[in-house]
C-alpha atoms as a PDB file:
ATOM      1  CA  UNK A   1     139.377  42.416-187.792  1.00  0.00           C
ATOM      2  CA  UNK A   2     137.740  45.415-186.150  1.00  0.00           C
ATOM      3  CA  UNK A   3     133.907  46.642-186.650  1.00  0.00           C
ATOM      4  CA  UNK A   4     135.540  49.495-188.785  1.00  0.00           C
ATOM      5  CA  UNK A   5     137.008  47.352-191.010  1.00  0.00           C
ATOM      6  CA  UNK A   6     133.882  44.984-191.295  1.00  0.00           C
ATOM      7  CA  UNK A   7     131.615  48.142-192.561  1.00  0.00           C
ATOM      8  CA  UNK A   8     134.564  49.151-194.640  1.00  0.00           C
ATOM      9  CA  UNK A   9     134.372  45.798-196.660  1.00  0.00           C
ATOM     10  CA  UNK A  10     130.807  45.277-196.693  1.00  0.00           C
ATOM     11  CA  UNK A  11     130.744  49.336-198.290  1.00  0.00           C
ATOM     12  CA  UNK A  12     132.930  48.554-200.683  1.00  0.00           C
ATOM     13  CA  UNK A  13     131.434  45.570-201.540  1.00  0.00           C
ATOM     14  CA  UNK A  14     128.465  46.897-202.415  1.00  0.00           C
ATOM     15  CA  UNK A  15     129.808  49.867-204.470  1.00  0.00           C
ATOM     16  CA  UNK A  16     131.740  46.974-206.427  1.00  0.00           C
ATOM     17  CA  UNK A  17     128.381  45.058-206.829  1.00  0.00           C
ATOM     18  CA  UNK A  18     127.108  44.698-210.350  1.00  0.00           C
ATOM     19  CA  UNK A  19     123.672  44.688-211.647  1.00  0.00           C
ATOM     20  CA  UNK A  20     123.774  40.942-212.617  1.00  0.00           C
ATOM     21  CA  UNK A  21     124.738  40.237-208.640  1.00  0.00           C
ATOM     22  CA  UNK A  22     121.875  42.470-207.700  1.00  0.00           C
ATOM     23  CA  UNK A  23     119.389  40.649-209.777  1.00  0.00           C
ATOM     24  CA  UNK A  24     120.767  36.939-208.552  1.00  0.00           C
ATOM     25  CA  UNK A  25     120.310  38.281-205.287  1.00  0.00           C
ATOM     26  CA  UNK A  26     116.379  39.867-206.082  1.00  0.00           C
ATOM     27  CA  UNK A  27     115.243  36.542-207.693  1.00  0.00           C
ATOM     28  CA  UNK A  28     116.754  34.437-205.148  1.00  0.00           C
ATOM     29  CA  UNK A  29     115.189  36.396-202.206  1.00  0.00           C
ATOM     30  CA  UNK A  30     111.572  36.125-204.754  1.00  0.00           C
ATOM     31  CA  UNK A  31     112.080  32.638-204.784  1.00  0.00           C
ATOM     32  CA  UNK A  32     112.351  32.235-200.728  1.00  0.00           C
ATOM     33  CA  UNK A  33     109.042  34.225-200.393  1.00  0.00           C
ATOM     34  CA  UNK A  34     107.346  32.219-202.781  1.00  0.00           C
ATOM     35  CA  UNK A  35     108.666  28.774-201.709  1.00  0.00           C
ATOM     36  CA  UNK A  36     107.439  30.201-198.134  1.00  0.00           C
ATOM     37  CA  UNK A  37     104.031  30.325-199.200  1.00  0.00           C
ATOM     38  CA  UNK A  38     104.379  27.096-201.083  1.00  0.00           C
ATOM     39  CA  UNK A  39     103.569  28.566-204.455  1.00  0.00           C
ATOM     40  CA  UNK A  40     104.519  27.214-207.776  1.00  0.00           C
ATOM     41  CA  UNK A  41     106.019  30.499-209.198  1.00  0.00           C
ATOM     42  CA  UNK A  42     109.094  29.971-206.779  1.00  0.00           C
ATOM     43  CA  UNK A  43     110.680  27.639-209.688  1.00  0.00           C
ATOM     44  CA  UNK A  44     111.060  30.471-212.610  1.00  0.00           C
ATOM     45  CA  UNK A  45     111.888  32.864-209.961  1.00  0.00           C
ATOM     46  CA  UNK A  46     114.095  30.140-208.542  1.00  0.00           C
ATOM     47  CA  UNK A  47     115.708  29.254-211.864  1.00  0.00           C
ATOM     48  CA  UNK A  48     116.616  33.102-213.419  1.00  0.00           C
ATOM     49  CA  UNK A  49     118.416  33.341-209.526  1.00  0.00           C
ATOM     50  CA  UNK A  50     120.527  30.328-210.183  1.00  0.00           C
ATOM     51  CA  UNK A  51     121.539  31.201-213.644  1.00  0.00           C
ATOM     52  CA  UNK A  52     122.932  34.683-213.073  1.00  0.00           C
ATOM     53  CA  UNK A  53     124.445  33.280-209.874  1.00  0.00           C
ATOM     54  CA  UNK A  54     126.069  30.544-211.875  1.00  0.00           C
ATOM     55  CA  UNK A  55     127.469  32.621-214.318  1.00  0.00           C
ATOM     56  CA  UNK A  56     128.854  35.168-211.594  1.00  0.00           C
ATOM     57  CA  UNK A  57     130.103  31.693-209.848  1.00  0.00           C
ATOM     58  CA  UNK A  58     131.801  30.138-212.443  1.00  0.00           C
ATOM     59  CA  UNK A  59     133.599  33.987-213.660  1.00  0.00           C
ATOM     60  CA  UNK A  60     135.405  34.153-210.065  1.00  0.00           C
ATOM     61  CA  UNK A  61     136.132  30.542-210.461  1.00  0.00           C
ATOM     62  CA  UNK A  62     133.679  29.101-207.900  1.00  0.00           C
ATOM     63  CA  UNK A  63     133.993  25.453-209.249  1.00  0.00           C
ATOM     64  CA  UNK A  64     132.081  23.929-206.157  1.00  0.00           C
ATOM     65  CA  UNK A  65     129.318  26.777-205.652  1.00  0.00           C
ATOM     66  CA  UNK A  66     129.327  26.403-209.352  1.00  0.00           C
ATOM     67  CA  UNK A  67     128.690  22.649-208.819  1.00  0.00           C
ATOM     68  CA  UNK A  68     125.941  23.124-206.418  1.00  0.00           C
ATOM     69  CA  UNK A  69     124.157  25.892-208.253  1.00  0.00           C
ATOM     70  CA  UNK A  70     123.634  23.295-211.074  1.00  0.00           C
ATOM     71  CA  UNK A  71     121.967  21.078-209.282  1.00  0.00           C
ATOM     72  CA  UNK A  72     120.081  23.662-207.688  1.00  0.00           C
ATOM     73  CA  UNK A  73     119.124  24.490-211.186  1.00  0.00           C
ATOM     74  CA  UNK A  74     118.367  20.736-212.337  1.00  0.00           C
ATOM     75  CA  UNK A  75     115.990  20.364-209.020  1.00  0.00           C
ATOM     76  CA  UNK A  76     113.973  23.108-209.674  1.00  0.00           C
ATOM     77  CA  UNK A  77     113.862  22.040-213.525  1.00  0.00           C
ATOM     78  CA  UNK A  78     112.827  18.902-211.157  1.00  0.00           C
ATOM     79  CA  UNK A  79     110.493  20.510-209.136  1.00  0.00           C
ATOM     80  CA  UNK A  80     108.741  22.681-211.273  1.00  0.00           C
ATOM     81  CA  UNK A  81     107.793  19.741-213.524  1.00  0.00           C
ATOM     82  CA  UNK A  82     106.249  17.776-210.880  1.00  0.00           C
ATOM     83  CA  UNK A  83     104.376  20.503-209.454  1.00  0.00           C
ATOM     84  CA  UNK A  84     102.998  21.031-213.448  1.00  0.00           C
ATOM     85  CA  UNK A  85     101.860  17.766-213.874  1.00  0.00           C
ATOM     86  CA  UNK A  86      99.895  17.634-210.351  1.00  0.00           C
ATOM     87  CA  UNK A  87      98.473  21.033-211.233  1.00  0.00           C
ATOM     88  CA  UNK A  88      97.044  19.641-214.845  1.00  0.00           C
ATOM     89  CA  UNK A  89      95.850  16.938-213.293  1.00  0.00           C
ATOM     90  CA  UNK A  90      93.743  19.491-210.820  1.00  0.00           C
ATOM     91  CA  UNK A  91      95.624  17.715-207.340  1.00  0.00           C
ATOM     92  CA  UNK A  92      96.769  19.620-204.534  1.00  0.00           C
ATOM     93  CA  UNK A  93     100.280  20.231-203.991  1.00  0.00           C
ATOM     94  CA  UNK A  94     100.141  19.525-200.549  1.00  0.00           C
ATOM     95  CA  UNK A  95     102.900  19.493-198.207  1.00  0.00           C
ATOM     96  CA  UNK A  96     103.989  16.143-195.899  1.00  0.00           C
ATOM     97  CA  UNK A  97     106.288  14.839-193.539  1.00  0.00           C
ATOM     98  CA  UNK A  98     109.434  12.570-194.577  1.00  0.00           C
ATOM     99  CA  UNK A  99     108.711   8.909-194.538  1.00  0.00           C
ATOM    100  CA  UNK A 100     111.681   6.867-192.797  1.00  0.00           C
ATOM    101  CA  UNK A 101     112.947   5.674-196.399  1.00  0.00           C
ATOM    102  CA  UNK A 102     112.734   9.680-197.583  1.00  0.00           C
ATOM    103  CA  UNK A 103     114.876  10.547-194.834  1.00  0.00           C
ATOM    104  CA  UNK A 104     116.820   7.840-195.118  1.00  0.00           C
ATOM    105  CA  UNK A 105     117.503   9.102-198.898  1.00  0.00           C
ATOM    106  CA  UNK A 106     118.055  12.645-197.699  1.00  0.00           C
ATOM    107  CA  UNK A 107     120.954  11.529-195.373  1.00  0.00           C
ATOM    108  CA  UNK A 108     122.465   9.029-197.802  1.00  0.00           C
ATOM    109  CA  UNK A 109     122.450  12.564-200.271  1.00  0.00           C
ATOM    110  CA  UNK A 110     123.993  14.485-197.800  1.00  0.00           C
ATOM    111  CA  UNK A 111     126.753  11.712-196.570  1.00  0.00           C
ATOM    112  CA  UNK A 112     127.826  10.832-200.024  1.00  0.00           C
ATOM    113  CA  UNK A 113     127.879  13.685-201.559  1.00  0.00           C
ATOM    114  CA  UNK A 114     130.076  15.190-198.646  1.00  0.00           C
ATOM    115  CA  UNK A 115     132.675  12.827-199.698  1.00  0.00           C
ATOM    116  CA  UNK A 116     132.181  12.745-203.182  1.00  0.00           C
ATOM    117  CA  UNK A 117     132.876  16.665-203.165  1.00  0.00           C
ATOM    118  CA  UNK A 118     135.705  16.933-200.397  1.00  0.00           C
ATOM    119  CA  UNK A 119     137.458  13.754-202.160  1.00  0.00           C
ATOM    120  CA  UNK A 120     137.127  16.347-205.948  1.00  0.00           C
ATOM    121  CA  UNK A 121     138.037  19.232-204.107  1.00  0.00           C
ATOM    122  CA  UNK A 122     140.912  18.270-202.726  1.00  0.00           C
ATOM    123  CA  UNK A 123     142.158  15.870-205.549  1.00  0.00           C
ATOM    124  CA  UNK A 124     141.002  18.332-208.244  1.00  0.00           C
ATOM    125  CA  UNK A 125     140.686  22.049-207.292  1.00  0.00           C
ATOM    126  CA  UNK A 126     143.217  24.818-205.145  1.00  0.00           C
ATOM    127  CA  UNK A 127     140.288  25.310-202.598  1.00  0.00           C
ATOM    128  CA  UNK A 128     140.881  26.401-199.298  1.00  0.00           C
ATOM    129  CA  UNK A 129     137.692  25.682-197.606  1.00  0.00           C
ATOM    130  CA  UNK A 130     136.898  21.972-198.862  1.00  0.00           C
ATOM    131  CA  UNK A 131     135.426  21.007-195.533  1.00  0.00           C
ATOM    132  CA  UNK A 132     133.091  23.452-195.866  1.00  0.00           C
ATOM    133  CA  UNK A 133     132.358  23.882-199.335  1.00  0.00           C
ATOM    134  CA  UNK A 134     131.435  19.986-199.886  1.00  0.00           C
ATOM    135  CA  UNK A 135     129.639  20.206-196.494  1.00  0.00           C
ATOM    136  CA  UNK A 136     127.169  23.429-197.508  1.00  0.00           C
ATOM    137  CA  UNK A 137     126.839  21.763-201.171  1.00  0.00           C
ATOM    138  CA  UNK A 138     126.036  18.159-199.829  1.00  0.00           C
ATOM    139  CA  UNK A 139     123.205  18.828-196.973  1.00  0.00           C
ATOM    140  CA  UNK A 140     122.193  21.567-199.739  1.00  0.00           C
ATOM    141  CA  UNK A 141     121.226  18.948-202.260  1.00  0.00           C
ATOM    142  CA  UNK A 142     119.670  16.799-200.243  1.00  0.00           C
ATOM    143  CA  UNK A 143     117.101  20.243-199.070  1.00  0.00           C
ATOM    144  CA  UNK A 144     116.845  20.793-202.700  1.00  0.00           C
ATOM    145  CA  UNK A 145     115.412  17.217-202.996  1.00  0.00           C
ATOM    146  CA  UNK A 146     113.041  17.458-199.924  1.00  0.00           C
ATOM    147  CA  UNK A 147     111.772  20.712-201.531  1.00  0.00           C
ATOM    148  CA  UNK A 148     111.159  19.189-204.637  1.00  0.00           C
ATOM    149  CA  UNK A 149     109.053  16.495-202.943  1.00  0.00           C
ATOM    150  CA  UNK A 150     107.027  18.865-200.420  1.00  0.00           C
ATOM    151  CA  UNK A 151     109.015  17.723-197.472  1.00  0.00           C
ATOM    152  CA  UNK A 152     108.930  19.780-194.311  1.00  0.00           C
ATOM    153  CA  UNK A 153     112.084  18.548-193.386  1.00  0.00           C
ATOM    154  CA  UNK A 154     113.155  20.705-196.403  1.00  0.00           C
ATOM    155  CA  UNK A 155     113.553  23.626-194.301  1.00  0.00           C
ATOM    156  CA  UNK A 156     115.738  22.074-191.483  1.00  0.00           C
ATOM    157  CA  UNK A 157     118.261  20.649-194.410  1.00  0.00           C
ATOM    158  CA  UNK A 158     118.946  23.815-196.209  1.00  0.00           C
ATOM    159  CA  UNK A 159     119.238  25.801-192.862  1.00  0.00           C
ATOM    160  CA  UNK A 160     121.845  23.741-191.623  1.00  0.00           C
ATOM    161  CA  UNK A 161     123.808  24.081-194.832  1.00  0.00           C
ATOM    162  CA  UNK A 162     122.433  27.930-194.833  1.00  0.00           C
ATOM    163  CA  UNK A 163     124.079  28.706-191.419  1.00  0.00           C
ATOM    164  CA  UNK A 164     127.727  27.143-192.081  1.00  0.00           C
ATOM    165  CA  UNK A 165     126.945  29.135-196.049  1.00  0.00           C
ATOM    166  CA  UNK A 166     126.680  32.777-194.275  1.00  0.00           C
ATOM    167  CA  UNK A 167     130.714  32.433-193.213  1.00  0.00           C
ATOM    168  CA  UNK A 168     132.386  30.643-196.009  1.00  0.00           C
ATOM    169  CA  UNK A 169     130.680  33.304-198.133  1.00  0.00           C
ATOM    170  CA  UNK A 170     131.815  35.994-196.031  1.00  0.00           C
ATOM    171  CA  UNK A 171     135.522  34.235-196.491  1.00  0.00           C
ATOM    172  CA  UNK A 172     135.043  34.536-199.951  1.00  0.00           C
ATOM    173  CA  UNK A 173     134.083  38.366-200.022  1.00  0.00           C
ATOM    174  CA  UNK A 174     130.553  37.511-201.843  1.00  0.00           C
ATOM    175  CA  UNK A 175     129.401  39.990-199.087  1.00  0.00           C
ATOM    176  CA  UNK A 176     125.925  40.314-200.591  1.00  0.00           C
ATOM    177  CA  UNK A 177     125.392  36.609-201.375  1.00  0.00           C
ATOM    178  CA  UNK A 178     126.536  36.463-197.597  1.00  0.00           C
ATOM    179  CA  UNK A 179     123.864  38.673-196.824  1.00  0.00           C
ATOM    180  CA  UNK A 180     121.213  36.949-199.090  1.00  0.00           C
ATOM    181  CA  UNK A 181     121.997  33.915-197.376  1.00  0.00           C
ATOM    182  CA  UNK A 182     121.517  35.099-193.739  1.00  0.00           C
ATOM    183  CA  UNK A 183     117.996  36.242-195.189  1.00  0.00           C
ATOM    184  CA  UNK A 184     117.082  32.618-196.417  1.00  0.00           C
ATOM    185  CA  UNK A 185     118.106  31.378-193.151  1.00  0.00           C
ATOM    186  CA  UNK A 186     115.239  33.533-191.507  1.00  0.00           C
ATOM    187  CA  UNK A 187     112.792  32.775-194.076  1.00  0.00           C
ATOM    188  CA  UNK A 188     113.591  29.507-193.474  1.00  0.00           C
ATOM    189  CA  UNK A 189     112.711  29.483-190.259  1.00  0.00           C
ATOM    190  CA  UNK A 190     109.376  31.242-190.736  1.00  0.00           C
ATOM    191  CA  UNK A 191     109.085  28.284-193.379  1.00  0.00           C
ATOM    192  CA  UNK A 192     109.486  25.566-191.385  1.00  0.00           C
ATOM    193  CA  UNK A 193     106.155  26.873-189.101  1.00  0.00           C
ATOM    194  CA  UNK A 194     104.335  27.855-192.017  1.00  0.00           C
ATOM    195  CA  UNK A 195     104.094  24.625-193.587  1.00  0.00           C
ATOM    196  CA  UNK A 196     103.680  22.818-190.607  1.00  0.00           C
ATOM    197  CA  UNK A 197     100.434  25.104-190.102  1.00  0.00           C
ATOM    198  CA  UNK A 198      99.683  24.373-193.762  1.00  0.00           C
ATOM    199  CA  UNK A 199      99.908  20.100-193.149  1.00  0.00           C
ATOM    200  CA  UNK A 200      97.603  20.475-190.121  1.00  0.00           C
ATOM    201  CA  UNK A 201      95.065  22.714-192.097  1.00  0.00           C
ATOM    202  CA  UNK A 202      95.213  19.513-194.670  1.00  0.00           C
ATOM    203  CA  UNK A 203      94.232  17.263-192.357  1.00  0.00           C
ATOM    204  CA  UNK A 204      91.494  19.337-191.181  1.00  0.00           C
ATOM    205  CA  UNK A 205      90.134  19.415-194.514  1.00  0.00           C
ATOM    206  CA  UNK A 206      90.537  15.612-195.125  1.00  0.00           C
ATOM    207  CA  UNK A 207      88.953  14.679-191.693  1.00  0.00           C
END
C-alpha cells in the first residue's frame, strides 16, 4: 500500500470517527498521564475510557478486545480500591520492584492466558489474527495486574503488548485507537523512568 493510500485511510478514518470514539480515546490518553505521575485519579479516568471503548468494541464485534477491555475494567475497579483503602488509612502509595514470586505470577498471567485465548479464538470466534489478539490481551493483563500492585515492571508488560497492539489495530481500521496506542507506548516509556526516579526518591526519604 502506498503513502497516498495510508493518509487516504487514516483521513477518512477520522471523518468517520464518532464522538463516543473521540471521548474513549481523550479518557484513555487522561488516564496514561495520570498513571505517569502515579496519581489515583487515573482509575475514573481509566474506567469512563474502557467503557465507551467496550461498547464501540463489542458494536464492531471485537469479542477478544472486548474480552480484554473487561478485565481492563475489573483491574482498575481492582486498582482503584486498593489505592482507596491505603489512602484512608493515610499510607503512601509508593511504587516497588517485582518480587521473584510477582513476576513469576505476571508470566504465569501472560502464558496462560495466551493459550486460554488463542485455544477460544480459534475454537469459538471467525478471527483472523488469533496469534495476535490472545498475545496483546494476555501480556496486557498481566501489565494491568503489575499496575494495580505499583509494579515498575508494569510499564515493560503493557509496552510489549502496546507495540504488537499499534498493527493489529491498524489491520482492523481502528485507525485512531491505533494512534492512541502508539501514544501509550511513548508514555510508557517516559513511565518506566519516572517511577524508577520516584522508587529512588523513596528510599531517600526512608534512609
Amino acid at each position: 500500500m502506498e503513502i497516498q493510500e495510508y493518509l487516504r485511510l487514516f483521513v477518512d478514518q477520522v471523518k468517520e470517527t464518532g464522538y463516543l470514539e473521540w471521548f474513549a480515546v481523550a479518557f484513555g490518553v487522561t488516564e496514561v498521564l495520570l498513571a505517569k505521575r502515579n496519581n489515583i485519579l487515573l482509575y475514573p479516568a481509566g474506567i469512563i475510557g474502557i467503557v465507551l471503548g467496550l461498547y464501540l468494541k463489542l458494536n464492531a464485534k471485537l469479542y477478544a478486545e472486548s474480552l480484554l477491555s473487561t478485565y481492563y475494567l475489573v483491574m482498575s475497579v481492582y486498582g482503584w480500591i486498593i489505592w482507596s483503602k491505603r489512602k484512608a488509612r493515610k499510607e503512601v502509595v509508593q511504587v516497588s520492584w517485582t518480587t521473584k514470586q510477582e513476576l513469576q505470577i505476571a508470566f504465569a498471567i501472560a502464558i496462560g492466558g495466551y493459550f486460554i485465548l488463542y485455544f477460544a479464538l480459534v475454537n469459538f470466534t471467525d478471527s483472523d489474527v488469533p496469534i495476535l489478539d490472545a498475545f496483546v490481551s494476555s501480556v496486557a493483563w498481566a501489565g494491568m495486574w503489575l499496575l494495580a500492585r505499583r509494579k515498575i515492571e508494569n510499564w515493560i508488560f503493557l509496552n510489549v503488548s502496546n507495540i504488537v497492539a499499534i498493527p493489529l489495530m491498524w489491520h482492523k481500521n481502528f485507525v485512531m485507537f491505533a494512534l492512541l496506542t502508539l501514544f501509550l507506548f511513548i508514555v510508557a516509556i517516559f513511565g518506566y523512568f519516572d517511577w524508577k526516579k520516584i522508587y529512588k526518591k523513596q528510599l531517600a526519604v526512608s534512609s
